[in-house]
C-alpha atoms as a PDB file:
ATOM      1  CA  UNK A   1     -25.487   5.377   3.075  1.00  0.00           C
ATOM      2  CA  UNK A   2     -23.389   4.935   6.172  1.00  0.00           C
ATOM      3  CA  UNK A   3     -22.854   1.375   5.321  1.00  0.00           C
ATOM      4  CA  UNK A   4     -21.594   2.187   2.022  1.00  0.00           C
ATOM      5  CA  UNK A   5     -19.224   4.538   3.499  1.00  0.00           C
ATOM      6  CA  UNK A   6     -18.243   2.071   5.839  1.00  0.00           C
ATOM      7  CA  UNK A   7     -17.567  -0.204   3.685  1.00  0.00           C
ATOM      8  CA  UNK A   8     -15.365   1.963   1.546  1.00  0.00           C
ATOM      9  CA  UNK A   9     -13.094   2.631   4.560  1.00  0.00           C
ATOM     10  CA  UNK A  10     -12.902  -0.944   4.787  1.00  0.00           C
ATOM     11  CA  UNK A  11     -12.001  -1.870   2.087  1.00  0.00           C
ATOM     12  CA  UNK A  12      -9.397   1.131   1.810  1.00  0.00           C
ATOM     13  CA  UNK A  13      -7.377  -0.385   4.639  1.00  0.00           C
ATOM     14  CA  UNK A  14      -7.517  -3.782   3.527  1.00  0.00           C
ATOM     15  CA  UNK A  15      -6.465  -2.987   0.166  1.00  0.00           C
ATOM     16  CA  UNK A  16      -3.879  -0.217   1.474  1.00  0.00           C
ATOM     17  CA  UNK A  17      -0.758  -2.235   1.215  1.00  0.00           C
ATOM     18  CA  UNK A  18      -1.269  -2.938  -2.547  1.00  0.00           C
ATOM     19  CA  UNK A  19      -1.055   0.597  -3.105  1.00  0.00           C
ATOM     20  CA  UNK A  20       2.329   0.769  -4.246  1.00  0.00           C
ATOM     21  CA  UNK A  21       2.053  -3.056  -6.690  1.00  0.00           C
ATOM     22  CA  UNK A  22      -1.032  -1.648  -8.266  1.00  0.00           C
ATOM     23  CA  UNK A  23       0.581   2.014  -9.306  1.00  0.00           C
ATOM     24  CA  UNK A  24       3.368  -0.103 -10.617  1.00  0.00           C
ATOM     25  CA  UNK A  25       0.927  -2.092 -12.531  1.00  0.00           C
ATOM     26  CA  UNK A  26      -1.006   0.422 -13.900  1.00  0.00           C
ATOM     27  CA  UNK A  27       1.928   2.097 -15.061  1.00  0.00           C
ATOM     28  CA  UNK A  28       3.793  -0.860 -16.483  1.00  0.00           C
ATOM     29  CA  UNK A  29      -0.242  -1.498 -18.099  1.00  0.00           C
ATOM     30  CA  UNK A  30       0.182   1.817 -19.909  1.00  0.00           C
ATOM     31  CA  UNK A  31       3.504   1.545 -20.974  1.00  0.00           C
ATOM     32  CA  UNK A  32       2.834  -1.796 -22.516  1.00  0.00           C
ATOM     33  CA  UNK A  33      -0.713  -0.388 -24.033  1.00  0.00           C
ATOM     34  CA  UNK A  34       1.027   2.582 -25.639  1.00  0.00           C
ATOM     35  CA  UNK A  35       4.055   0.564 -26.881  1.00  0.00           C
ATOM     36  CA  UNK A  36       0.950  -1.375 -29.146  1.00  0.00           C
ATOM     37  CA  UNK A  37       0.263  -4.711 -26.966  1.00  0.00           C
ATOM     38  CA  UNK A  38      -2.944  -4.407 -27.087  1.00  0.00           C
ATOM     39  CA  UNK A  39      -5.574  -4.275 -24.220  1.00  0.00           C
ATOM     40  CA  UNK A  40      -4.754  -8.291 -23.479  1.00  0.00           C
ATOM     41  CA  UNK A  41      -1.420  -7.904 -23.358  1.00  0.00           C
ATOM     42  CA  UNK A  42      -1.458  -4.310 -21.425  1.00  0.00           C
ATOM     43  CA  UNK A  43      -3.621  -6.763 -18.892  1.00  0.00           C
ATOM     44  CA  UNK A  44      -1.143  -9.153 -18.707  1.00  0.00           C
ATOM     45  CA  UNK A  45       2.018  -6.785 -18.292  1.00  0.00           C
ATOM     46  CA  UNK A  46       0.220  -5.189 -15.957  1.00  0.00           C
ATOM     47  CA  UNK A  47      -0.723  -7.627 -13.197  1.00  0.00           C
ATOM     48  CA  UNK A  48       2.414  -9.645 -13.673  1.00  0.00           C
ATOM     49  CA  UNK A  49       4.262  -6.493 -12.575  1.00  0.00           C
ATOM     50  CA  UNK A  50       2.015  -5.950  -9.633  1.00  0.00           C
ATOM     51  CA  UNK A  51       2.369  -9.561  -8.524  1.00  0.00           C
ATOM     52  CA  UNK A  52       6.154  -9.218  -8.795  1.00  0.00           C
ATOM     53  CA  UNK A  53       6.439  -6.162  -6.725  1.00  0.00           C
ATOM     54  CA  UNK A  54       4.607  -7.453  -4.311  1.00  0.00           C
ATOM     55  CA  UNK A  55       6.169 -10.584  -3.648  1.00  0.00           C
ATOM     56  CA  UNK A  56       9.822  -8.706  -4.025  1.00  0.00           C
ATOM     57  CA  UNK A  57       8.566  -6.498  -1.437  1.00  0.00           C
ATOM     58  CA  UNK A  58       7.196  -8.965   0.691  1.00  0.00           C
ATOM     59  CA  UNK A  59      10.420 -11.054   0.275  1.00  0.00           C
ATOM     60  CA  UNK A  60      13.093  -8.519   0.423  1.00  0.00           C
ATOM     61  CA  UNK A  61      10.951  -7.312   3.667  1.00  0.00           C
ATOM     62  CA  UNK A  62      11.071 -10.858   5.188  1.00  0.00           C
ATOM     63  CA  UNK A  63      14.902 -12.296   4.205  1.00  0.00           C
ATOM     64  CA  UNK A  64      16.621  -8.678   4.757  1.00  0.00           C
ATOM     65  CA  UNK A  65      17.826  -8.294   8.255  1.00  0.00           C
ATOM     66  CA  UNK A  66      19.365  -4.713   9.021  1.00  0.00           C
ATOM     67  CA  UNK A  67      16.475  -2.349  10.536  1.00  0.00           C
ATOM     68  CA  UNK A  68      17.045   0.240   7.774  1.00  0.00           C
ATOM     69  CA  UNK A  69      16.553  -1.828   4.839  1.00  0.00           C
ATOM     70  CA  UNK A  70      13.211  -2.781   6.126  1.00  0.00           C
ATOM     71  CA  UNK A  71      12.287   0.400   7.337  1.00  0.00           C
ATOM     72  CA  UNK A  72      12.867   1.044   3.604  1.00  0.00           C
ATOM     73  CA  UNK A  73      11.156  -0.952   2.089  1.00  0.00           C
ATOM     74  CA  UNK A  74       8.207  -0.362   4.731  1.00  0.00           C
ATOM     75  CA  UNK A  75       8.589   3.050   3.623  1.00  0.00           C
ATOM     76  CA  UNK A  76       7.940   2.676   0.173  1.00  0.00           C
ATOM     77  CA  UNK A  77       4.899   0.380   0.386  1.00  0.00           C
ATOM     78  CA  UNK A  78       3.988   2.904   3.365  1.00  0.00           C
ATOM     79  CA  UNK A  79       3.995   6.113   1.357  1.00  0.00           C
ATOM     80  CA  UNK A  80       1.920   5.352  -1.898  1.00  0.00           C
ATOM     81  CA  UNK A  81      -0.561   3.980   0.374  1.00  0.00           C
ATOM     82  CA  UNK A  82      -0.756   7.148   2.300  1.00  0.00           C
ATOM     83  CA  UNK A  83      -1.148   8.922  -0.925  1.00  0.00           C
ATOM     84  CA  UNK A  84      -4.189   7.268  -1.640  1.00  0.00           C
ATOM     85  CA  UNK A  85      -5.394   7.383   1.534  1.00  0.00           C
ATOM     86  CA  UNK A  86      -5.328  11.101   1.119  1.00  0.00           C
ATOM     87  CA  UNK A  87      -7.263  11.211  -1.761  1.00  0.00           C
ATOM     88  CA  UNK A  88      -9.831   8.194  -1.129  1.00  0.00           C
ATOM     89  CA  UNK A  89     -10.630   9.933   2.550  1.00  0.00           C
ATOM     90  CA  UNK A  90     -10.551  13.487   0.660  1.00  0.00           C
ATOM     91  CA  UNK A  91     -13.361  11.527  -1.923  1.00  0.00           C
ATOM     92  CA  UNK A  92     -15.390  10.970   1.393  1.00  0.00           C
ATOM     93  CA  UNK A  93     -15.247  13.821   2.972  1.00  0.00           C
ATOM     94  CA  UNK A  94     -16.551  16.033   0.372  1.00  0.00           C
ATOM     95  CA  UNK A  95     -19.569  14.286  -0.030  1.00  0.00           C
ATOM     96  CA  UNK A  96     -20.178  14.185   3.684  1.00  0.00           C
ATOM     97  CA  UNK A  97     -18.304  17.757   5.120  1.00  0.00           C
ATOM     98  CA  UNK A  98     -19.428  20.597   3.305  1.00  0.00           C
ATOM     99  CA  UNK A  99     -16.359  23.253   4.585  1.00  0.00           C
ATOM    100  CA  UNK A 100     -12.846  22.709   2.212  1.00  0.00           C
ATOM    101  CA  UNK A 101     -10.738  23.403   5.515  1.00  0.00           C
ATOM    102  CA  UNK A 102     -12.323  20.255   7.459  1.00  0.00           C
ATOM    103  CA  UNK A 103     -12.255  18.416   4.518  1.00  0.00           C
ATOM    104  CA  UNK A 104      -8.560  18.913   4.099  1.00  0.00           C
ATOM    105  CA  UNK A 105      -7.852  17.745   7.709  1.00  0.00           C
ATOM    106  CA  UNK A 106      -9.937  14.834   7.387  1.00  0.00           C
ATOM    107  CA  UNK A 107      -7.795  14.011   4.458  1.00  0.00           C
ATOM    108  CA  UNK A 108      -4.503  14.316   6.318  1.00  0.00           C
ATOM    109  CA  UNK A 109      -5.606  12.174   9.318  1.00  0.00           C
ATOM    110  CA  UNK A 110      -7.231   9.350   6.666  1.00  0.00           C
ATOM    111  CA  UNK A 111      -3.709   9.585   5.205  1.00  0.00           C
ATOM    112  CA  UNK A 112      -1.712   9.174   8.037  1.00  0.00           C
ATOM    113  CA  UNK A 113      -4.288   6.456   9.531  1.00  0.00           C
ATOM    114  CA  UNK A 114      -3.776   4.609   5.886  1.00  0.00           C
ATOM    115  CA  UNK A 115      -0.182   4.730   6.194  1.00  0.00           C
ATOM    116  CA  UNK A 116       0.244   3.627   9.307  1.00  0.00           C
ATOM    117  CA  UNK A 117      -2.268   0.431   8.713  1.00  0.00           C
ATOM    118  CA  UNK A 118      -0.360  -0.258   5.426  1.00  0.00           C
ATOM    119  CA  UNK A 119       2.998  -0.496   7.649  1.00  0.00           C
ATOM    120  CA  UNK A 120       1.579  -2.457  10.551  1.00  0.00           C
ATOM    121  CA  UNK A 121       0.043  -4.725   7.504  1.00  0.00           C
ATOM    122  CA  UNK A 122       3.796  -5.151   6.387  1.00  0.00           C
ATOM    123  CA  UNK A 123       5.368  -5.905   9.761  1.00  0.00           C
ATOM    124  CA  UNK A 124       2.807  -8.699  10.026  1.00  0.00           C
ATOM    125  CA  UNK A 125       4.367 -10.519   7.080  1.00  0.00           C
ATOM    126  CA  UNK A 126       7.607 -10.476   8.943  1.00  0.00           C
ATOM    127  CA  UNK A 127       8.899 -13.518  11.033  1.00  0.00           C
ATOM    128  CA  UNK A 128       9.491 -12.673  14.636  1.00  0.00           C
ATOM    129  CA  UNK A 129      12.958 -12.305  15.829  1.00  0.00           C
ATOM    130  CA  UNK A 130      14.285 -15.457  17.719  1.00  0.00           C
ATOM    131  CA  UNK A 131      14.017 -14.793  21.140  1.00  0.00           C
ATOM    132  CA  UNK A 132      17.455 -16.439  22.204  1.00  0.00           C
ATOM    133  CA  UNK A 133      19.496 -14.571  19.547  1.00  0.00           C
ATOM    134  CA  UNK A 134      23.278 -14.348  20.308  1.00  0.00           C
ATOM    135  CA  UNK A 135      23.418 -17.303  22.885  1.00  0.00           C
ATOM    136  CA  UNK A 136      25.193 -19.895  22.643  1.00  0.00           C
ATOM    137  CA  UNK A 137      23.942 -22.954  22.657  1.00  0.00           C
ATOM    138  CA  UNK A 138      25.376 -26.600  23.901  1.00  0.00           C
END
């Protein structure tokens, strides 16, 4: 069992960055489903919209240079993923801690531990800064 469980938290904060790309793909997957595309085409809607949020994420992330844009758009792949975190570490806890009070706490620090691996995930994508930035050069 505690493999399992381990596993689970593994694979919550590998998959934590593609929190906010697969909520847009669900959604877009709905949309498309309940517009009459059928389950094929609701597939296909919905992972092309995931893949293109991601990689306009990752891009805008990597090209854009002023610290608030990033911080931006670190903040909105950040926040979904904390969401989830929440209620995947909230899943865990109530089969393992039997009183709702710990169980809530657990849930906020799983959140705020998902969060913060989903934005250390995104700075990794990001080229360093050039180290001799603003000299001159001969």
């Amino acid at each position: 069992m505690h493999a399992g469980i381990g596993f689970l938290c593994w694979l919550l904060f590998t998959l934590a960055v593609y929190a906010l790309p697969f909520f847009v793909g669900v959604t877009a997957g709905m949309w498309t489903f309940g517009t009459g595309a059928g389950p094929l085409g609701a597939f296909v809607v919905g992972i092309a919209a995931a893949g293109a949020t991601l990689a306009v994420g990752q891009i805008t992330f990597t090209c854009v240079r002023p610290v608030w844009a990033r911080l931006a758009v670190a903040l909105l792949f950040a926040a979904p993923a904390s969401v989830a975190g929440y209620h995947a570490t909230h899943g865990l806890a109530t089969l393992a801690v039997p009183s709702v009070g710990w169980q809530i706490a657990f849930s906020i620090v799983g959140a705020i531990a998902v969060g913060i691996a989903a934005w250390v995930r995104l700075l990794a994508v990001a080229p360093p800064e050039p180290a001799m930035r603003g000299v001159a050069r001969g």
